[in-house]
C-alpha atoms as a PDB file:
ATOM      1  CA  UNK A   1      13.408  52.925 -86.857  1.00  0.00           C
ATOM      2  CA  UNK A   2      14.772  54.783 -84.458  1.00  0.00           C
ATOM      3  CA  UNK A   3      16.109  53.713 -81.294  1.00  0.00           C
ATOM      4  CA  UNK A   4      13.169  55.258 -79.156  1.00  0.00           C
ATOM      5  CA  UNK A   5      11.047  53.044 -81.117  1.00  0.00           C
ATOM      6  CA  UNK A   6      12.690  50.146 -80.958  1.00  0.00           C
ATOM      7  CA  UNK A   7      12.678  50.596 -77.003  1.00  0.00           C
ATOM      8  CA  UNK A   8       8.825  51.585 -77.361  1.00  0.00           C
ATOM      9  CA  UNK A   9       8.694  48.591 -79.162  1.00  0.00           C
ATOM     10  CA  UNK A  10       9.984  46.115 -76.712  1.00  0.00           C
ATOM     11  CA  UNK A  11       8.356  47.603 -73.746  1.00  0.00           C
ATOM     12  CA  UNK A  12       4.789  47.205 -75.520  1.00  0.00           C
ATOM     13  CA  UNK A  13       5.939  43.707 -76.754  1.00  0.00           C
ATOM     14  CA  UNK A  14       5.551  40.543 -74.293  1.00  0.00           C
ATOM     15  CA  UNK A  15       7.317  37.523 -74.778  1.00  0.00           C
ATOM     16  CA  UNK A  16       5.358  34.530 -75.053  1.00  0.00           C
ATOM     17  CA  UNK A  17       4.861  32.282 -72.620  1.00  0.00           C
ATOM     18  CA  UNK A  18       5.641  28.760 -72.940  1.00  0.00           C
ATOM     19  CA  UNK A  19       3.195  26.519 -70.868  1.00  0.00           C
ATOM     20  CA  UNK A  20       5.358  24.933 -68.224  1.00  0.00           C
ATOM     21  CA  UNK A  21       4.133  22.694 -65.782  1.00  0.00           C
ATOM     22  CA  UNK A  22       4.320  23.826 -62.157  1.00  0.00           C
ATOM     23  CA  UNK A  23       4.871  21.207 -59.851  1.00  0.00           C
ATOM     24  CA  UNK A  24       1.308  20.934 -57.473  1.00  0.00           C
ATOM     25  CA  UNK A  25       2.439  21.817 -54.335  1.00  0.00           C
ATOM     26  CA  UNK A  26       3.559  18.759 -52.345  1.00  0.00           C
ATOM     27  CA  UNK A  27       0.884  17.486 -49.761  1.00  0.00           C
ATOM     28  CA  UNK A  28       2.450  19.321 -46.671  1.00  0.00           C
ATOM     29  CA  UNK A  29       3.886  16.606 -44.452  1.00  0.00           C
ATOM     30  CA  UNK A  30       1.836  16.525 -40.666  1.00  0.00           C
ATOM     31  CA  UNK A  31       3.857  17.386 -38.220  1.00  0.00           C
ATOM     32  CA  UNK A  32       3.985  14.555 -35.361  1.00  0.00           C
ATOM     33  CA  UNK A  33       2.624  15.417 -32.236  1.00  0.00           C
ATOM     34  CA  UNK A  34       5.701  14.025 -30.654  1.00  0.00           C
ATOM     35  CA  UNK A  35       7.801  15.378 -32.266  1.00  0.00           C
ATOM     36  CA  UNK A  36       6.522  18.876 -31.241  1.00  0.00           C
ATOM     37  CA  UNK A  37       5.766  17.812 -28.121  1.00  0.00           C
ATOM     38  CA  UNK A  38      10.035  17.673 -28.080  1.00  0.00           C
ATOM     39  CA  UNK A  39      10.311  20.756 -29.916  1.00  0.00           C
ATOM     40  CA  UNK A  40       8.290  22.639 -26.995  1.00  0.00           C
ATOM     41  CA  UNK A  41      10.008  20.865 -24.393  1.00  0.00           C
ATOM     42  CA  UNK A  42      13.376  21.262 -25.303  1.00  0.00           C
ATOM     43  CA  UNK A  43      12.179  24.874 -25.934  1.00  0.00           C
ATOM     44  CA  UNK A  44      11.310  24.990 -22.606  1.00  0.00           C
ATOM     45  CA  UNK A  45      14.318  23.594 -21.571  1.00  0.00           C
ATOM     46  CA  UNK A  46      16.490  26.123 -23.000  1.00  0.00           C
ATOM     47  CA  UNK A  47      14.394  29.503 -21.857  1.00  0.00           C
ATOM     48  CA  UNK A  48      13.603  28.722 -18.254  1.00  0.00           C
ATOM     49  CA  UNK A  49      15.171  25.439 -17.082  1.00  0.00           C
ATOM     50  CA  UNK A  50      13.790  25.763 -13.639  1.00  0.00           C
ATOM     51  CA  UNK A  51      10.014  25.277 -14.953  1.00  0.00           C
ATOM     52  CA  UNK A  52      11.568  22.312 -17.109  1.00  0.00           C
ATOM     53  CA  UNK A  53      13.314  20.276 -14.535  1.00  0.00           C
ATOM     54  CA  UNK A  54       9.792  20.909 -11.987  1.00  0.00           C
ATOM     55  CA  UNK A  55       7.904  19.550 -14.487  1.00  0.00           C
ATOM     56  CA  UNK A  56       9.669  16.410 -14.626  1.00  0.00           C
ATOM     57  CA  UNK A  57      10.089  16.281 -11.016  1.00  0.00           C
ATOM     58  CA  UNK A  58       6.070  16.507 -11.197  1.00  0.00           C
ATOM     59  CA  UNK A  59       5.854  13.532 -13.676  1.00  0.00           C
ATOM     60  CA  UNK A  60       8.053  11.265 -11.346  1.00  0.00           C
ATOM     61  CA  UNK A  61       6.206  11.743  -8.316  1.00  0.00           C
ATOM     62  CA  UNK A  62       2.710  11.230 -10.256  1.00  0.00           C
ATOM     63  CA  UNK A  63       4.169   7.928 -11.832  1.00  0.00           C
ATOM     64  CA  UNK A  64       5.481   6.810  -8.565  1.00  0.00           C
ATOM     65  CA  UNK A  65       2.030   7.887  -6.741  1.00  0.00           C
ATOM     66  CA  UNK A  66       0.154   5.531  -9.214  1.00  0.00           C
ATOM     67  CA  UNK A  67       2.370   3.033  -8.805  1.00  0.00           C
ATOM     68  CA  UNK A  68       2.475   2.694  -4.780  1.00  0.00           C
ATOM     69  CA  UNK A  69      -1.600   2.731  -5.237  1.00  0.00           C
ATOM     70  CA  UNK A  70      -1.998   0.053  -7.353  1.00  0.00           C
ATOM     71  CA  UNK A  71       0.531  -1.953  -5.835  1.00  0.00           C
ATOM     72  CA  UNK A  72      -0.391  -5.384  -4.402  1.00  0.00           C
ATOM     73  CA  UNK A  73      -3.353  -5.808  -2.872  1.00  0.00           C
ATOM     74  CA  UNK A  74      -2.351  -8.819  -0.305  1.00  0.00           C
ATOM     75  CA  UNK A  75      -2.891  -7.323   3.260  1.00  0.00           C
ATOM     76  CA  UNK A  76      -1.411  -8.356   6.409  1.00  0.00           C
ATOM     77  CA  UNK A  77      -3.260 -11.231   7.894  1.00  0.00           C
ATOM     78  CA  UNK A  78      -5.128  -9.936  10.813  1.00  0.00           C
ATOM     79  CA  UNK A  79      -6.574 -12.452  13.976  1.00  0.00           C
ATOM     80  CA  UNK A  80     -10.222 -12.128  14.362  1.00  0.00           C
ATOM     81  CA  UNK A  81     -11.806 -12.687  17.948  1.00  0.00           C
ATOM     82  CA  UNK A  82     -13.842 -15.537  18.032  1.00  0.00           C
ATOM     83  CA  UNK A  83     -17.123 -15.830  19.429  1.00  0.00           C
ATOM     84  CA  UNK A  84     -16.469 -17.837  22.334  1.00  0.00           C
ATOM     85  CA  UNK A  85     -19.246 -19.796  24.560  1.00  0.00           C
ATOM     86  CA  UNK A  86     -19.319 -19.619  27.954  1.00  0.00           C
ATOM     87  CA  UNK A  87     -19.007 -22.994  29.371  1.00  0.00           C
ATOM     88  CA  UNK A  88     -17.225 -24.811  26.359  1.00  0.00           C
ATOM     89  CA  UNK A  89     -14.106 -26.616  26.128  1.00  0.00           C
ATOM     90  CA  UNK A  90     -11.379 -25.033  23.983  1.00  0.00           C
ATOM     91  CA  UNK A  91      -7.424 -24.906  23.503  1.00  0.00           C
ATOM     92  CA  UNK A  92      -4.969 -22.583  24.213  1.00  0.00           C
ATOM     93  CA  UNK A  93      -3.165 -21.299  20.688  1.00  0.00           C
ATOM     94  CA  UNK A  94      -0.577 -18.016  20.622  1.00  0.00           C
ATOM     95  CA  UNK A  95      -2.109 -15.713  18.077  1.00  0.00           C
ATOM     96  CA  UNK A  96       1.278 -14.630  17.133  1.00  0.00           C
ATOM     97  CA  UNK A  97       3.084 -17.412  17.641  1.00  0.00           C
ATOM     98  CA  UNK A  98       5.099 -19.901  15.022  1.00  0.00           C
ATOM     99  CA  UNK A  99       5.299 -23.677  15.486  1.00  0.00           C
ATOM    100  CA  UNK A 100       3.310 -24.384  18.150  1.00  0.00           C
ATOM    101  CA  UNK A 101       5.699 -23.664  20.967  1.00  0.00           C
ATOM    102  CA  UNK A 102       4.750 -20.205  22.334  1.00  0.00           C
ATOM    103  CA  UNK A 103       3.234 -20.079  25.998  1.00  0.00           C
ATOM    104  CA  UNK A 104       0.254 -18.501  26.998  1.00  0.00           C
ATOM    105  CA  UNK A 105      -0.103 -15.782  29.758  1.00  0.00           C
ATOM    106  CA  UNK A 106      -2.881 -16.203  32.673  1.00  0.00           C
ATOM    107  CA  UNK A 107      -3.302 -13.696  35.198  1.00  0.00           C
ATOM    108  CA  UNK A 108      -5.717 -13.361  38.320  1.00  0.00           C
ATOM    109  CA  UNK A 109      -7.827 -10.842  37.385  1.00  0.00           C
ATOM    110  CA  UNK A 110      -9.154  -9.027  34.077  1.00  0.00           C
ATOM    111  CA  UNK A 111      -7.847  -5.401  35.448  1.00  0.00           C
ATOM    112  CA  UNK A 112      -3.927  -7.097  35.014  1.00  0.00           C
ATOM    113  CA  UNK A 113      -3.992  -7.898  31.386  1.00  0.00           C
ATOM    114  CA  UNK A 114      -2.443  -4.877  30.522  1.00  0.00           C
ATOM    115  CA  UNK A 115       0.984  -6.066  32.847  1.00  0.00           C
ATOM    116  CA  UNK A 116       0.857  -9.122  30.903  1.00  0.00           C
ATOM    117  CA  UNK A 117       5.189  -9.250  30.139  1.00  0.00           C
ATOM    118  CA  UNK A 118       6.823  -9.815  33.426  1.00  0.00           C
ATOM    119  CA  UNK A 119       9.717 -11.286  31.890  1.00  0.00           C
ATOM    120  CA  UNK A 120      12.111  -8.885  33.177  1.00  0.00           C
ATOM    121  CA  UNK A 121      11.367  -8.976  36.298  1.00  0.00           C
ATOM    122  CA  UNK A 122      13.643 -11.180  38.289  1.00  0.00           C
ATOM    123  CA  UNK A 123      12.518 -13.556  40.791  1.00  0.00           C
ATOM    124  CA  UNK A 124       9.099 -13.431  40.168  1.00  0.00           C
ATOM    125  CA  UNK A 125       7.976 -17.946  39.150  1.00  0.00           C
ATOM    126  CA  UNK A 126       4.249 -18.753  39.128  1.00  0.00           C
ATOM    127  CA  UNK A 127       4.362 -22.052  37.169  1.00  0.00           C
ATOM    128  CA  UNK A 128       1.134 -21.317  36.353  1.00  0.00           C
ATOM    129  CA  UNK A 129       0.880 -18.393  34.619  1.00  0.00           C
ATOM    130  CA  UNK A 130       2.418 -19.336  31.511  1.00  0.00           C
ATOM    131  CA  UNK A 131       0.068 -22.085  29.623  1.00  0.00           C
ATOM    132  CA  UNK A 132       1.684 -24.097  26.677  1.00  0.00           C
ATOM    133  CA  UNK A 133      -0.053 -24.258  23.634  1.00  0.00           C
ATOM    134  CA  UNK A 134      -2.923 -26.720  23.454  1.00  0.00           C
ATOM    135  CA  UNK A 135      -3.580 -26.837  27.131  1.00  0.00           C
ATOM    136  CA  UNK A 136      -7.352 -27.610  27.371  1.00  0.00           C
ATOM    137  CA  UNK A 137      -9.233 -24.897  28.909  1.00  0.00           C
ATOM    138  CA  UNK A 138     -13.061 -24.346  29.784  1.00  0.00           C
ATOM    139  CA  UNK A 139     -14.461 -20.620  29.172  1.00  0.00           C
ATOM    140  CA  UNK A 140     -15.893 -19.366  32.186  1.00  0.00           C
ATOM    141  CA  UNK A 141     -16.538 -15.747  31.727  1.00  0.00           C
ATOM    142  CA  UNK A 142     -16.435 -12.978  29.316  1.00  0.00           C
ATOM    143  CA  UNK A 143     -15.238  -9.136  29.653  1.00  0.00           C
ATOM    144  CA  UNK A 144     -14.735  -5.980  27.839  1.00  0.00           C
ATOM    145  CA  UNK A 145     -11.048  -5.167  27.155  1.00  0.00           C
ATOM    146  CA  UNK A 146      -9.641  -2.393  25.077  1.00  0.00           C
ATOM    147  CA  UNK A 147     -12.782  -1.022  23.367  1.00  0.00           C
ATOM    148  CA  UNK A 148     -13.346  -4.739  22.169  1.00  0.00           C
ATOM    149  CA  UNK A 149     -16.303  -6.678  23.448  1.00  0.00           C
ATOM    150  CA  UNK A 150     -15.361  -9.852  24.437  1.00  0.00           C
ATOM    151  CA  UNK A 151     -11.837  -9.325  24.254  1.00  0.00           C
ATOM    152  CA  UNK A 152     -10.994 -11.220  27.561  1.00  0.00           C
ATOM    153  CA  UNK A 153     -11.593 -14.116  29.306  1.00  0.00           C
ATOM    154  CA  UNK A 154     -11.620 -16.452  32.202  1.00  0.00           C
ATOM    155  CA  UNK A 155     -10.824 -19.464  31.941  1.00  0.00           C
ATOM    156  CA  UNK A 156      -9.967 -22.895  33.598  1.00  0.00           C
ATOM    157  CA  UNK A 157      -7.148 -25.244  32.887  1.00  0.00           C
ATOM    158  CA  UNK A 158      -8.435 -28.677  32.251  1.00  0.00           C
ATOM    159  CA  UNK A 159      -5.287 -30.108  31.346  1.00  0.00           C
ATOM    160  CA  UNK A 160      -3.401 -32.755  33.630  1.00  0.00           C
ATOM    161  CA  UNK A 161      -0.632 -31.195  35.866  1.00  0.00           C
ATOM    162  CA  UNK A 162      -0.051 -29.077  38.377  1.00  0.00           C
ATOM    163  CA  UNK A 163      -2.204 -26.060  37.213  1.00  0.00           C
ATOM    164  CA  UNK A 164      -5.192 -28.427  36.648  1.00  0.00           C
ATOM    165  CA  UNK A 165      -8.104 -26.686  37.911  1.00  0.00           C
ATOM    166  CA  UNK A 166      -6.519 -23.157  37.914  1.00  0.00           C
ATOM    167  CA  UNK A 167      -8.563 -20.033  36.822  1.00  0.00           C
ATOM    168  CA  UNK A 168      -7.265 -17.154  35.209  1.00  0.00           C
ATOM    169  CA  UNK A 169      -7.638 -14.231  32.863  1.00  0.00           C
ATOM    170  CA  UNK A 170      -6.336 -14.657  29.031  1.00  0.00           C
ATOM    171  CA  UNK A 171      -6.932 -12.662  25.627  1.00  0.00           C
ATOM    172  CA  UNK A 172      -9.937 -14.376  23.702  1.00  0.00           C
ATOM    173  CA  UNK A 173      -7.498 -14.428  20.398  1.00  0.00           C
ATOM    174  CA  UNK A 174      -5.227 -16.550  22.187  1.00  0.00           C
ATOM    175  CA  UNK A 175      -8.336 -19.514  22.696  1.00  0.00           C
ATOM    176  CA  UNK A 176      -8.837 -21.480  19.694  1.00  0.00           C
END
């Protein structure tokens, strides 16, 4: 045999193959949402920062949005005007006051509520137009005030002392 044969030889001749086992291919591991979810972001982060850092921003100011709205639900306490009687008895009680010790105003005629806080004004004493809490008074009309109906009215002091008798204009939140 020559040596061009013996190359023929080979070429034309295939080795046999031994059966091998090839390992199955392994069940391709799912990639976590998360975990790409990361991957994008810190992507993100790295090409344009500026889009990044907004979005964030965004996700704060959503988070603090829900969280103002679904804060407490308790709501200031609010004084409702009560549907006074004309002719009854009732007692003089300071809608915003604490204790029991505020005073009530009076004044002579429904057109002066709105001047109701004299107190700076030096020199000026009606003993009477400042009530104590509790003082018994009788309703003796009712007037507009403010856009509210009802929101004022006159009244007498039936209380012993010196304003016994007395008539005078007061807010209808302030008789209880």
């Amino acid at each position: 045999m020559s040596n061009s044969e013996e190359t023929e030889n080979k070429a034309t001749e295939t080795p046999e193959k031994t059966p091998t086992e090839t390992p199955a291919p392994e069940a391709a591991a799912p990639e976590k949402p998360v975990n790409k979810l990361l991957e994008n972001a810190m992507g993100l982060k790295e090409s344009n920062p500026k889009v990044f850092f907004g979005a964030i921003g965004g996700l704060v100011i959503l988070v603090l949005i829900v969280i103002m709205s679904s804060g407490s639900k308790n709501t200031v306490p609010t004084t409702t005007l009560k549907t006074l009687t004309i002719g009854q008895q009732y007692s003089l009680k300071g809608a915003n006051s604490l204790g029991g010790n505020g005073s009530i105003s009076m004044v002579a005629s429904p057109d002066s509520v709105m001047a109701f806080d004299d107190s700076e004004e030096k020199g000026v004493e009606s003993p009477c137009k400042q009530q104590p809490e509790g003082t018994a008074v009788k309703v003796l009309a009712l007037s507009d005030y403010v856009g509210k109906k009802n929101g004022i009215a006159q009244i007498e002091v039936l209380s012993k002392g010196n304003c016994q008798g007395r008539k005078g204009w007061t807010l209808v939140v302030d008789i209880q």
